[in-house]
C-alpha atoms as a PDB file:
ATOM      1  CA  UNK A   1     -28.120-121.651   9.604  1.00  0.00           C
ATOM      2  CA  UNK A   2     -25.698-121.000  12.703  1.00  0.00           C
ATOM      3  CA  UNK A   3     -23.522-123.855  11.476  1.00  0.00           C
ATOM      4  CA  UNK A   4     -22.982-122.178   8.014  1.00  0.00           C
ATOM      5  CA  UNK A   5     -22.128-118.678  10.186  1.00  0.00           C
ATOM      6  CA  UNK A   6     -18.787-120.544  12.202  1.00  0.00           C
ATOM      7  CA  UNK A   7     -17.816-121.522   8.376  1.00  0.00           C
ATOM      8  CA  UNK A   8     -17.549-117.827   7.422  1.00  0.00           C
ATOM      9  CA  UNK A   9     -14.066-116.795   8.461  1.00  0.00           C
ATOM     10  CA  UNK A  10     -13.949-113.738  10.925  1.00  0.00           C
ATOM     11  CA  UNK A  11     -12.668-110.423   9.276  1.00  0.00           C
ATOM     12  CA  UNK A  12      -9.777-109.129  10.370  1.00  0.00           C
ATOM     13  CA  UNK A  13      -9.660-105.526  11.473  1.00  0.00           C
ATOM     14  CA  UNK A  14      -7.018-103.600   9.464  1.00  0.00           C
ATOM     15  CA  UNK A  15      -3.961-103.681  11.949  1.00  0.00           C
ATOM     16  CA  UNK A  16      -1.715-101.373   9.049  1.00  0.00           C
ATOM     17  CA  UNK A  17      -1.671 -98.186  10.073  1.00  0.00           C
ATOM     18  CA  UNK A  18      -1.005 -96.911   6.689  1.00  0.00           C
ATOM     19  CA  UNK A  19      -3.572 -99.186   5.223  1.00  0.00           C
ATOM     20  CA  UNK A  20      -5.697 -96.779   7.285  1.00  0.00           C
ATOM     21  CA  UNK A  21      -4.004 -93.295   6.168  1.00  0.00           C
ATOM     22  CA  UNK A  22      -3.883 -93.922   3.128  1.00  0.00           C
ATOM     23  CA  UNK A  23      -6.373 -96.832   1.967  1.00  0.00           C
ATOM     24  CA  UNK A  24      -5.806 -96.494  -2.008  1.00  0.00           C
ATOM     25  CA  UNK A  25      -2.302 -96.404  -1.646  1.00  0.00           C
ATOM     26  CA  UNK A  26      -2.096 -99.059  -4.343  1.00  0.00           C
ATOM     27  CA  UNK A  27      -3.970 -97.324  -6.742  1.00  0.00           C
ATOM     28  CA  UNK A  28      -2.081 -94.035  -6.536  1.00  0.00           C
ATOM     29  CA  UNK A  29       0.071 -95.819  -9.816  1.00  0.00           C
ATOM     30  CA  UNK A  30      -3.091 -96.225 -11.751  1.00  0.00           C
ATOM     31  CA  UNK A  31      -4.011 -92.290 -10.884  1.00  0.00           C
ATOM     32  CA  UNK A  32      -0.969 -90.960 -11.973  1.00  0.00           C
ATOM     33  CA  UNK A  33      -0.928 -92.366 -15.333  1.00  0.00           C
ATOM     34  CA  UNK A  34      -0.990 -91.985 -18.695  1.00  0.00           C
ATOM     35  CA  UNK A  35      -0.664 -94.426 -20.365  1.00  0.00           C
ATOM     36  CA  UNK A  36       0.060 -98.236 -19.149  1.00  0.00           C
ATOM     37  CA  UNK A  37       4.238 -97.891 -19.202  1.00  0.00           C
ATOM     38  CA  UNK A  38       3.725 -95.208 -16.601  1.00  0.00           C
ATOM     39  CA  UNK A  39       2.113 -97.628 -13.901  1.00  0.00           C
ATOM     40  CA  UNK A  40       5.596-100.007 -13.102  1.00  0.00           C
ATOM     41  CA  UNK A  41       7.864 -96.373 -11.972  1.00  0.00           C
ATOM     42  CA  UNK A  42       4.451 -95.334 -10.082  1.00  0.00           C
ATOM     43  CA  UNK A  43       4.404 -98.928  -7.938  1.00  0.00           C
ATOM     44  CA  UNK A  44       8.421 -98.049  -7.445  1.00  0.00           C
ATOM     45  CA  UNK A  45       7.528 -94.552  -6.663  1.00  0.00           C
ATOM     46  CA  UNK A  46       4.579 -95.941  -4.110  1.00  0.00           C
ATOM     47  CA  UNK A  47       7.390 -98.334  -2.311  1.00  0.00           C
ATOM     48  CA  UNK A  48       9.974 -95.255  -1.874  1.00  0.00           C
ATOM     49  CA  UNK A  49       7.237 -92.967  -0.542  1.00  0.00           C
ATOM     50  CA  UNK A  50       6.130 -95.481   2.048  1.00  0.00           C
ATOM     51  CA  UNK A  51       8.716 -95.317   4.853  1.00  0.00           C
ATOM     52  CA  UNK A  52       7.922 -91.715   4.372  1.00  0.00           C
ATOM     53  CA  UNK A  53       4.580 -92.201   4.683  1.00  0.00           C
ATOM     54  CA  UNK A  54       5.226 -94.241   7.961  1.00  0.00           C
ATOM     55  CA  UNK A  55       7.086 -91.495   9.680  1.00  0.00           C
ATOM     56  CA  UNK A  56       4.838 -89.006   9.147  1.00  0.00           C
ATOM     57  CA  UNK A  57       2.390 -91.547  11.041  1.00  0.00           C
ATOM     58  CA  UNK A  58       5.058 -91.681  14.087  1.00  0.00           C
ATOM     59  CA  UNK A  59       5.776 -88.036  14.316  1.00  0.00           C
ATOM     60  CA  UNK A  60       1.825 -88.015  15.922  1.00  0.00           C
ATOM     61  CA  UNK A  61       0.414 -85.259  13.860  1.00  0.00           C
ATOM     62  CA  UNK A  62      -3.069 -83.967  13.463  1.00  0.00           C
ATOM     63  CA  UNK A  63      -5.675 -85.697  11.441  1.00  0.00           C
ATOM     64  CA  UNK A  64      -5.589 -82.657   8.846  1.00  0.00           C
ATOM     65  CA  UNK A  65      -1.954 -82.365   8.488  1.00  0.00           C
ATOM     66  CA  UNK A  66      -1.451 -86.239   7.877  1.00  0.00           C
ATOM     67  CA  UNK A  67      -4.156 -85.772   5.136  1.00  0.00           C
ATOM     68  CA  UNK A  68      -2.401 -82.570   3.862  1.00  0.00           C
ATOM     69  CA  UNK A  69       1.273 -84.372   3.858  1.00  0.00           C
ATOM     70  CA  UNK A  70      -0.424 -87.611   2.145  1.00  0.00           C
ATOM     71  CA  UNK A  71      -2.314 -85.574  -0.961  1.00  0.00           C
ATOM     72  CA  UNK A  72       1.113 -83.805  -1.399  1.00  0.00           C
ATOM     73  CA  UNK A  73       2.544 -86.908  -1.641  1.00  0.00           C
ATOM     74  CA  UNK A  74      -0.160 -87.685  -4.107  1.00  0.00           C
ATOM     75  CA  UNK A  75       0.232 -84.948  -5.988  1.00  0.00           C
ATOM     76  CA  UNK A  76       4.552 -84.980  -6.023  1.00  0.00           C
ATOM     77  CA  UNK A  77       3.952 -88.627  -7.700  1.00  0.00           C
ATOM     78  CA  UNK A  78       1.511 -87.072 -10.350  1.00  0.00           C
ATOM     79  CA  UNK A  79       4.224 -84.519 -10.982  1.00  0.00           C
ATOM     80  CA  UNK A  80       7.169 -87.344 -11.684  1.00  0.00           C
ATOM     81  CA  UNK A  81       4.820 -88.945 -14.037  1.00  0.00           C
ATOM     82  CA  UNK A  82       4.480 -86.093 -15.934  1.00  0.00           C
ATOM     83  CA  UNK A  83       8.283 -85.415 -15.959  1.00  0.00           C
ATOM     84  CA  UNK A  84       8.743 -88.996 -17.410  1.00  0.00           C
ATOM     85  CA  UNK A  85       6.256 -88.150 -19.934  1.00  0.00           C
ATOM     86  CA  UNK A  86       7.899 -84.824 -21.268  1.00  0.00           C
ATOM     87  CA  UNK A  87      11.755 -86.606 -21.196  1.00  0.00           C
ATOM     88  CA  UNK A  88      11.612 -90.033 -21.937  1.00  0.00           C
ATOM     89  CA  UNK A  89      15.375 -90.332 -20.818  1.00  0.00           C
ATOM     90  CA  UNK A  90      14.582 -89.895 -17.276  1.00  0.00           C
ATOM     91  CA  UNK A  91      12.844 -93.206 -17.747  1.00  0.00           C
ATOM     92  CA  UNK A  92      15.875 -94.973 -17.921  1.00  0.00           C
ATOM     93  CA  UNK A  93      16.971 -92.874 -14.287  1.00  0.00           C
ATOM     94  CA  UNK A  94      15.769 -94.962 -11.123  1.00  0.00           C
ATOM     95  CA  UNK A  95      12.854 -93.447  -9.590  1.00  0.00           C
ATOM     96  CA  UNK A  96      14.843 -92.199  -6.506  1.00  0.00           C
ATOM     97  CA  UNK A  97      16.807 -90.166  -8.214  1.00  0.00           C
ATOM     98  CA  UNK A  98      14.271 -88.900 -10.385  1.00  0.00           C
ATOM     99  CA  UNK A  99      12.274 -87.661  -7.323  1.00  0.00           C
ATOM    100  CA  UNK A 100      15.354 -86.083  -6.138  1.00  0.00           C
ATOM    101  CA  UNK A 101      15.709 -84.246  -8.859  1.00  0.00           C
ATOM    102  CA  UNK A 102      12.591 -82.785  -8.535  1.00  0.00           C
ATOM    103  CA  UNK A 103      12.620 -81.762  -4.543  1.00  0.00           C
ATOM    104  CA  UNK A 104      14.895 -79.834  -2.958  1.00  0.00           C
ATOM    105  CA  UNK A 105      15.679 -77.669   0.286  1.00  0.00           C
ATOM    106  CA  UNK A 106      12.900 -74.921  -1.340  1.00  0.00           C
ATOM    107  CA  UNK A 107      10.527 -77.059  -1.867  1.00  0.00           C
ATOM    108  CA  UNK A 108       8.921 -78.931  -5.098  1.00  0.00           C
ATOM    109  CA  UNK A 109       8.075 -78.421  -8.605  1.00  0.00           C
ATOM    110  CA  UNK A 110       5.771 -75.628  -9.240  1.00  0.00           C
ATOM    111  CA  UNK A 111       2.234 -77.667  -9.771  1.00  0.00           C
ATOM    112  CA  UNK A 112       1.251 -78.325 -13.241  1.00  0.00           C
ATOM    113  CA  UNK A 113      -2.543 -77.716 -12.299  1.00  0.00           C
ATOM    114  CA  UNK A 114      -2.493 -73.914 -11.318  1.00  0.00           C
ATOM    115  CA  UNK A 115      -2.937 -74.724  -7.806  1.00  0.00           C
ATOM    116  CA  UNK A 116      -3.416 -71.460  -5.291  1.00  0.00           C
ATOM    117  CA  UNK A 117      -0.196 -70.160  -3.065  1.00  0.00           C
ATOM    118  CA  UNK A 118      -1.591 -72.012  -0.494  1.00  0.00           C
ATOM    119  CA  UNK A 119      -1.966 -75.115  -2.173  1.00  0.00           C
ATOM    120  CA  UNK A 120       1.341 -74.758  -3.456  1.00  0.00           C
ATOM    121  CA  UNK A 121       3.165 -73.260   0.125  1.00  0.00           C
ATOM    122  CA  UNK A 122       2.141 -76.727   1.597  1.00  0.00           C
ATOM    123  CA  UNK A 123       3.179 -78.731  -1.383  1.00  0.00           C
ATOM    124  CA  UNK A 124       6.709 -77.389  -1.179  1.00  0.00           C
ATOM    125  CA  UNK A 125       6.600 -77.739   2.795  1.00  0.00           C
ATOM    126  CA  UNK A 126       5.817 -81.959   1.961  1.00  0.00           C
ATOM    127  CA  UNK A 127       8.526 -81.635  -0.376  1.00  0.00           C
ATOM    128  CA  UNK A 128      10.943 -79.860   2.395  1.00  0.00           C
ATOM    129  CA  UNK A 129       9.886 -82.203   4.524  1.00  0.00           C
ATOM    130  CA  UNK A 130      10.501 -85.445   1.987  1.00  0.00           C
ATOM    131  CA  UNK A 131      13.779 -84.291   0.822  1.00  0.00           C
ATOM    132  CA  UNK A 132      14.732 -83.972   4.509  1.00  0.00           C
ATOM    133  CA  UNK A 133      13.916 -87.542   5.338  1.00  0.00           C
ATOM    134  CA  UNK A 134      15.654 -88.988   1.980  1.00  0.00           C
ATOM    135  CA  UNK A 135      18.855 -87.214   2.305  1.00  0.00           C
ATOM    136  CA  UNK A 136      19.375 -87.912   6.541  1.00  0.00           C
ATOM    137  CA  UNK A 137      21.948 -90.781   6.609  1.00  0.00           C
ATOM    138  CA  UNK A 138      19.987 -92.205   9.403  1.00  0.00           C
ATOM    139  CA  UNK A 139      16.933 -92.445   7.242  1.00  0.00           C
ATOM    140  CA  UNK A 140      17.418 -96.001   5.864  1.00  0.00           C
ATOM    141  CA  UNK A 141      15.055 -97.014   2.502  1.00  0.00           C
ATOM    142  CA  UNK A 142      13.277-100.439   2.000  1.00  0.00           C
ATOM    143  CA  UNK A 143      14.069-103.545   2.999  1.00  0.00           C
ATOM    144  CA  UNK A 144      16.766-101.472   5.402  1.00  0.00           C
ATOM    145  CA  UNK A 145      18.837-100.053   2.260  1.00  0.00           C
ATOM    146  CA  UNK A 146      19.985 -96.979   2.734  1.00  0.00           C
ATOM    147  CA  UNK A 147      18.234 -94.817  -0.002  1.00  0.00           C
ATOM    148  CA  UNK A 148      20.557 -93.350  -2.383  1.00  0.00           C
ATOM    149  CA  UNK A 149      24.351 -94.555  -3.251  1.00  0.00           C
ATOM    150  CA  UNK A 150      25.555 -91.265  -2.092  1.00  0.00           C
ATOM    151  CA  UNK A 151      24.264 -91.597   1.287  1.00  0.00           C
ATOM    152  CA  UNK A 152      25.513 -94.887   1.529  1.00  0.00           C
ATOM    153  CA  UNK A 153      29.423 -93.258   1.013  1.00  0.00           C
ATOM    154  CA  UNK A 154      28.421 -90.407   2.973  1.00  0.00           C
ATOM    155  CA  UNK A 155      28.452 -87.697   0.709  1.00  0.00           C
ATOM    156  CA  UNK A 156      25.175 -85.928   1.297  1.00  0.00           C
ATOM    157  CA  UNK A 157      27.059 -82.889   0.217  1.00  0.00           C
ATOM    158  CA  UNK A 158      27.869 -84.263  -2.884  1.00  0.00           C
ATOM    159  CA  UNK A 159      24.114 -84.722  -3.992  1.00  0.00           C
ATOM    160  CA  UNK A 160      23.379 -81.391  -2.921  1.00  0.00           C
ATOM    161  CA  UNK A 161      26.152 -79.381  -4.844  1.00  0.00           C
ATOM    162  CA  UNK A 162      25.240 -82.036  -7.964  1.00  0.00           C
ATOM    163  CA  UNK A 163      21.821 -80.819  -7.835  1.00  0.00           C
ATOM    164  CA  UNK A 164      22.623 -77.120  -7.595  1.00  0.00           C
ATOM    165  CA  UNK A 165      24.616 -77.853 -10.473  1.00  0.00           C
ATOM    166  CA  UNK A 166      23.091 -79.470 -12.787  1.00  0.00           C
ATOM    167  CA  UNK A 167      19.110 -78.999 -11.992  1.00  0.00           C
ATOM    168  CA  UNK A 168      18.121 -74.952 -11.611  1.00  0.00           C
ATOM    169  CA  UNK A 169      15.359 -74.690  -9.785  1.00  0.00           C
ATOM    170  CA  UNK A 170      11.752 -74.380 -11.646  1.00  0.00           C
ATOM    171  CA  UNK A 171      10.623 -71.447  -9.974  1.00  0.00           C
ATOM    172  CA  UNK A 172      10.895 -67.867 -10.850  1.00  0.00           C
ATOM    173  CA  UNK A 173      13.118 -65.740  -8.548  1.00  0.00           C
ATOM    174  CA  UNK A 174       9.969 -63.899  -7.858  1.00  0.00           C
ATOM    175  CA  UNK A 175       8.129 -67.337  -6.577  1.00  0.00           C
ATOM    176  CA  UNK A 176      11.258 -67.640  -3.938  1.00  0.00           C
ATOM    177  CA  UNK A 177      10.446 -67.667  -0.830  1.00  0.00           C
ATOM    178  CA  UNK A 178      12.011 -66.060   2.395  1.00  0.00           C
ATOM    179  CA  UNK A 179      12.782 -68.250   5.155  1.00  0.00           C
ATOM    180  CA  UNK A 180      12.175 -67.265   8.774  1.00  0.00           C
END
C-alpha cells in the first residue's frame, strides 16, 4: 500500500495569485454568453482584463474590495457581450476597443440588470479605475504590447476626444455624477 502512495504525484499548491482571486476566471466566457459565437471575444476579453486583474492584486487592497473590483469586472464583460449581441458590427471591432467604447473617465455602462446606486457607484468606480490603467502609456498589454495603437503613437488625447465624439455617454444627465 505505501509503495502505491510514492506513485501518486504530490499536488502542487496553487502558486498563481490570480488563480486564487479569481478561480473561474476561465469560465467567465461561458457565463457571459449567449449563444456559442459569443465565447471566442469573451476568452479575448478574459486575456485583456488579466493584467488588470494582476494590478489590482499588487496595489495590496482589502479582501472585499479585490472581490468588489473582480465581480465588476465580471459584470463589465457581461455588459460587452450584450453590446455584441444588440450590434453585430461591433463584432468585427477588436475587443479592446470595444471595451473602450464602453468605459470612460465617468464610469461604465449603466447595468442592464437594474442594479441599486450602490451597485452601480462601484461598477463605474471599476470602470474609472480600468479605463485608467488601459489608457496610461506605461500600462503595457499582453505579451508586453502596449494596449491600444493610439497609445503606442502617443496620442492618448486622441482616443479621448474620438470617444467624446463619436460615443455619448449612456447615462442620463440626471445619473451624472459630481466629482469631489
Amino acid at each position: 500500500m505505501a509503495d502505491g502512495d510514492e506513485s501518486l504525484p504530490e499536488q502542487q499548491p496553487t502558486t498563481d495569485p490570480l488563480r486564487a482571486y479569481c478561480p473561474d476566471l476561465d469560465e467567465w466566457p461561458r457565463s457571459w454568453s449567449y449563444e456559442a459565437r459569443d465565447i471566442p471575444p469573451g476568452q479575448q476579453m478574459v486575456e485583456y482584463f488579466k493584467p488588470f486583474l494582476r494590478d489590482l492584486l499588487d496595489c495590496k487592497l482589502s479582501r472585499k474590495t479585490l472581490r468588489q473590483h473582480r465581480d465588476n469586472i465580471w459584470s463589465l464583460g457581461g455588459e460587452v457581450v450584450r453590446e455584441l449581441q444588440m450590434d453585430s458590427a461591433l463584432r468585427k471591432r477588436p475587443i479592446e476597443r470595444v471595451v473602450l467604447n464602453l468605459i470612460s473617465d465617468d464610469g461604465g455602462p449603466l447595468l442592464s440588470h437594474h442594479q441599486s446606486e450602490a451597485e452601480q457607484r462601484s461598477f463605474d468606480t471599476t470602470c474609472r479605475k480600468l479605463f485608467h490603467f488601459l489608457t496610461t502609456s506605461e500600462s503595457m498589454g499582453v505579451g508586453g504590447r502596449q494596449r491600444t495603437k493610439d497609445v503606442i503613437d502617443g496620442t492618448n488625447t486622441k482616443l479621448l476626444a474620438m470617444r467624446v465624439a463619436v460615443k455619448p455617454r449612456s447615462r442620463p444627465a440626471g445619473r451624472r455624477r459630481r466629482r469631489a
